[in-house]
C-alpha atoms as a PDB file:
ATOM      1  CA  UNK A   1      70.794-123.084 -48.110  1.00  0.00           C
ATOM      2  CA  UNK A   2      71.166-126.969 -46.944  1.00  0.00           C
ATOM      3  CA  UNK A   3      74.138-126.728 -48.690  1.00  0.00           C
ATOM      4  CA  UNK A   4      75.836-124.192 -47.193  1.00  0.00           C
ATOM      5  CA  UNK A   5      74.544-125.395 -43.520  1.00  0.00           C
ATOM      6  CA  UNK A   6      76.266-128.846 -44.625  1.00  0.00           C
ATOM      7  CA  UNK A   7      79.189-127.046 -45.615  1.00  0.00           C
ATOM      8  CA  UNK A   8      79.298-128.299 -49.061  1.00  0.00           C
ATOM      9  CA  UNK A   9      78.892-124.798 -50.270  1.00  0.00           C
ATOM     10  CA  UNK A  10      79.733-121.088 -48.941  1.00  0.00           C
ATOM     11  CA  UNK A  11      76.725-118.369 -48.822  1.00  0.00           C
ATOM     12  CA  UNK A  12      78.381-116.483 -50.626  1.00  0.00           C
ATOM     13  CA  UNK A  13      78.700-118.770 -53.834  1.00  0.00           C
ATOM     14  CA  UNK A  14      74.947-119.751 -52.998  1.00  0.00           C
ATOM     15  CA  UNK A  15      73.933-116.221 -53.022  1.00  0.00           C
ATOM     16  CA  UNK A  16      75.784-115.298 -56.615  1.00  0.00           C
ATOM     17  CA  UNK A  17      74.212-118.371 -57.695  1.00  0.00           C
ATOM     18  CA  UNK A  18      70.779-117.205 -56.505  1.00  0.00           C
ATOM     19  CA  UNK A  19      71.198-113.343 -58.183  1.00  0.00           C
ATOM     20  CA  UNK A  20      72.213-115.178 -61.474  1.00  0.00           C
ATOM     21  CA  UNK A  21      69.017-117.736 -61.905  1.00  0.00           C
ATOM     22  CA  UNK A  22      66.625-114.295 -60.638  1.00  0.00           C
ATOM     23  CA  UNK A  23      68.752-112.514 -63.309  1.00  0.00           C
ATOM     24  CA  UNK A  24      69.899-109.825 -60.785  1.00  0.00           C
ATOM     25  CA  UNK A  25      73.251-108.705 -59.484  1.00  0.00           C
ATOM     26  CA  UNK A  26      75.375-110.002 -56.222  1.00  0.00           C
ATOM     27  CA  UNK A  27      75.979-107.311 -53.643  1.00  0.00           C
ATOM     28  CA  UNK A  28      78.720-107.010 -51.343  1.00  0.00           C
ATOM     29  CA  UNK A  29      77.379-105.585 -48.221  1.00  0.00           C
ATOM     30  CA  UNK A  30      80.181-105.997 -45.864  1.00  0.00           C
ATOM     31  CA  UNK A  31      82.353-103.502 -48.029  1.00  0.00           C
ATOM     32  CA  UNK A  32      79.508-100.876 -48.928  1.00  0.00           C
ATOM     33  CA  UNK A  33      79.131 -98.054 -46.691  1.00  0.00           C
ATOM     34  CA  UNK A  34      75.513 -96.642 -47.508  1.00  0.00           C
ATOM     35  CA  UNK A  35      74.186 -93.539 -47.443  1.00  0.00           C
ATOM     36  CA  UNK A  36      72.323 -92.366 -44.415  1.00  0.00           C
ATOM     37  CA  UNK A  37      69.701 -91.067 -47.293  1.00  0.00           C
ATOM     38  CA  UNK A  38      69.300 -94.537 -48.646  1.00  0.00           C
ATOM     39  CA  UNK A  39      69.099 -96.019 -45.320  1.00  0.00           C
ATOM     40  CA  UNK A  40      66.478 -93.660 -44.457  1.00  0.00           C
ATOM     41  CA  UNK A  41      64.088 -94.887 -47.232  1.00  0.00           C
ATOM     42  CA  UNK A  42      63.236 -97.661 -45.296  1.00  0.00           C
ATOM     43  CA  UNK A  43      62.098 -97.450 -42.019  1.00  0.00           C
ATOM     44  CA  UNK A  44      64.204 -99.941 -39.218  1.00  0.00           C
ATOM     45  CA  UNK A  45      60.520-102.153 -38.661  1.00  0.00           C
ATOM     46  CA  UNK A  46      60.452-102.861 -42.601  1.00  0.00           C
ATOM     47  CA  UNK A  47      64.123-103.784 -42.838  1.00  0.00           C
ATOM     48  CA  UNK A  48      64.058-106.299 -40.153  1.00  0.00           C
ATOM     49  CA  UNK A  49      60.713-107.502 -40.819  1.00  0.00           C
ATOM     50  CA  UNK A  50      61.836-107.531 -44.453  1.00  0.00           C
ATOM     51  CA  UNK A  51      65.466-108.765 -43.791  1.00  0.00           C
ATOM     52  CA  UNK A  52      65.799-105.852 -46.592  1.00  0.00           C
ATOM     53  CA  UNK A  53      68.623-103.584 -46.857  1.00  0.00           C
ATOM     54  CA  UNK A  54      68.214-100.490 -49.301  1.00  0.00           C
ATOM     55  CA  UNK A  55      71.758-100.316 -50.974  1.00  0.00           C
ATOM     56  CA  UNK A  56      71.106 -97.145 -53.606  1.00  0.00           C
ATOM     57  CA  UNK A  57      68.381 -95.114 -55.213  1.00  0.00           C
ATOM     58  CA  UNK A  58      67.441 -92.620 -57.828  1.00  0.00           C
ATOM     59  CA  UNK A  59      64.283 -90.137 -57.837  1.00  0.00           C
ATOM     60  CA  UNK A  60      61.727 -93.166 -57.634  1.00  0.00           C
ATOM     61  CA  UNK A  61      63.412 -96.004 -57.550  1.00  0.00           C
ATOM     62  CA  UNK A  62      65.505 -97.755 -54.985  1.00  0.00           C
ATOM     63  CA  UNK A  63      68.257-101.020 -55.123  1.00  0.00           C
ATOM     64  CA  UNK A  64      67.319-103.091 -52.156  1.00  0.00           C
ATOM     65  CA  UNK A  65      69.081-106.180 -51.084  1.00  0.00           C
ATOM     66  CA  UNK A  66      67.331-109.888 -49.994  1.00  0.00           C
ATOM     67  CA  UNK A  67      69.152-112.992 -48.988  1.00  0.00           C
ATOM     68  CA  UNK A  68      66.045-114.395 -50.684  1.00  0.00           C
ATOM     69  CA  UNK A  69      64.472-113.340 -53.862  1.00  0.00           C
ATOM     70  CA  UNK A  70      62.098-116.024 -54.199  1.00  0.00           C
ATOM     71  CA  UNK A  71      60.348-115.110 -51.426  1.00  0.00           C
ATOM     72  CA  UNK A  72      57.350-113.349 -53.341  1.00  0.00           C
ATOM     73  CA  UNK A  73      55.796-112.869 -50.021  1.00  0.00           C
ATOM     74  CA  UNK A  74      58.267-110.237 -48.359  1.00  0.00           C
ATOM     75  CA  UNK A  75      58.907-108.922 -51.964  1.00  0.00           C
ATOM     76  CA  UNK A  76      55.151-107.758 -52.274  1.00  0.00           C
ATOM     77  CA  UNK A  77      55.281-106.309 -48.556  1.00  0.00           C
ATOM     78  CA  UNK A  78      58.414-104.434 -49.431  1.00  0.00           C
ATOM     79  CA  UNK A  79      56.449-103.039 -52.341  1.00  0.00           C
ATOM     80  CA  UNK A  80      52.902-102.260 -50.634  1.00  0.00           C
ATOM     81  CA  UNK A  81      55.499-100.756 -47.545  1.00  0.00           C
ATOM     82  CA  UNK A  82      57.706 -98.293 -49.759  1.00  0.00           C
ATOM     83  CA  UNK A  83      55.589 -97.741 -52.767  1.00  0.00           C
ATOM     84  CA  UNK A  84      58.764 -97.177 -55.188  1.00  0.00           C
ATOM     85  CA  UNK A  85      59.976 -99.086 -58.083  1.00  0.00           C
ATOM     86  CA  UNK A  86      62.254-101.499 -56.316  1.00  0.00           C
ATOM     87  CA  UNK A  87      65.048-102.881 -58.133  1.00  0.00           C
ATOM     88  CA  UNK A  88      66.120-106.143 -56.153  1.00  0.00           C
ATOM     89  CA  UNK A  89      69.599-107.241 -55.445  1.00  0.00           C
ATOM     90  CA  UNK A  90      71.393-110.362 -54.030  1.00  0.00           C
ATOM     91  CA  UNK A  91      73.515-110.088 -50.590  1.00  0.00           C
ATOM     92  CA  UNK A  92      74.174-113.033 -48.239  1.00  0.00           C
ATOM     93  CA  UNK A  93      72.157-113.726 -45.154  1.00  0.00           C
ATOM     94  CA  UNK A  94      75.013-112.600 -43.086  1.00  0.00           C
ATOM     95  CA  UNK A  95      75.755-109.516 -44.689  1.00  0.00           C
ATOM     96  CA  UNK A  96      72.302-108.419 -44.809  1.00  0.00           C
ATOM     97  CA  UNK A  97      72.113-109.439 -41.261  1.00  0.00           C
ATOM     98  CA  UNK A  98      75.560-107.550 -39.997  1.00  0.00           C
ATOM     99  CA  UNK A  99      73.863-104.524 -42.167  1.00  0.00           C
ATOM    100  CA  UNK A 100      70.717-104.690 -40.210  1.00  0.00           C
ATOM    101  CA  UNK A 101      72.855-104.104 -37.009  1.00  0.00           C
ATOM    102  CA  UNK A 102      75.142-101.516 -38.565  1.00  0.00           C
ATOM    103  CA  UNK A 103      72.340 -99.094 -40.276  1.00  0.00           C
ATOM    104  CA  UNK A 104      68.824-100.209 -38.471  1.00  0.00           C
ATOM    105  CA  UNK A 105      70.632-100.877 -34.598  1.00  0.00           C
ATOM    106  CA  UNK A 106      68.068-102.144 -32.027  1.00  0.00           C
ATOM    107  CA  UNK A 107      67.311-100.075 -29.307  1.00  0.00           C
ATOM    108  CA  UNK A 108      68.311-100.824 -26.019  1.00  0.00           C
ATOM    109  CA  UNK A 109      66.375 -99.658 -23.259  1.00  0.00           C
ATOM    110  CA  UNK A 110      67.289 -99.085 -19.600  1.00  0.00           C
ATOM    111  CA  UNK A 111      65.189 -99.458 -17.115  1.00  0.00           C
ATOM    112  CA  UNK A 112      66.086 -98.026 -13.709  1.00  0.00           C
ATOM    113  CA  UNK A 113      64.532 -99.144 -10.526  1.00  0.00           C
ATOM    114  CA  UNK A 114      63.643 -96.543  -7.747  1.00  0.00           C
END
């Protein structure tokens, strides 16, 4: 990630390189559109907290995208949070971050004085 803050690398070479040592696949996020099914598997509070973005699923199982798969700590809260078998893919920080504002939008409250 130095790297690509340096501007020796791009993410999104960083992040194929990342799925391929974890032994996982690369996921284009930008040019998926997910179902609102998926999307509801995981609930907005896990996604962000996760940086997590479920990208498909089966009957109990579910393909959910990190920027990071070596972080075992948000893995095993993903886990303990959705209690499927979780397949994990590969995205860049930026896609998973532009997905988190497309499916999981924050809400905006208005406060009105009287």
């Amino acid at each position: 990630d130095q790297m690509v803050f340096e501007g020796l690398l791009d993410e999104t070479t960083v992040a194929k390189a990342k799925a391929m040592h974890f032994e996982t696949e690369f996921v284009d996020l930008d040019s998926m559109v997910v179902p609102e099914s998926v999307i509801d598997l995981i609930k907005r509070e896990a996604a962000r907290r996760f940086y997590a973005i479920p990208v498909s699923a089966t009957d109990n199982r579910i393909r959910v995208a990190v920027a990071d798969p070596s972080n075992l700590d948000n893995l095993d809260g993903l886990i303990q949070s959705l209690r499927l078998q979780i397949e994990i893919v590969v995205a860049t920080e930026t896609a998973i971050a532009n997905a988190l504002s497309r499916y999981y939008p924050t809400r905006i409250t208005s406060t009105r004085e009287v």
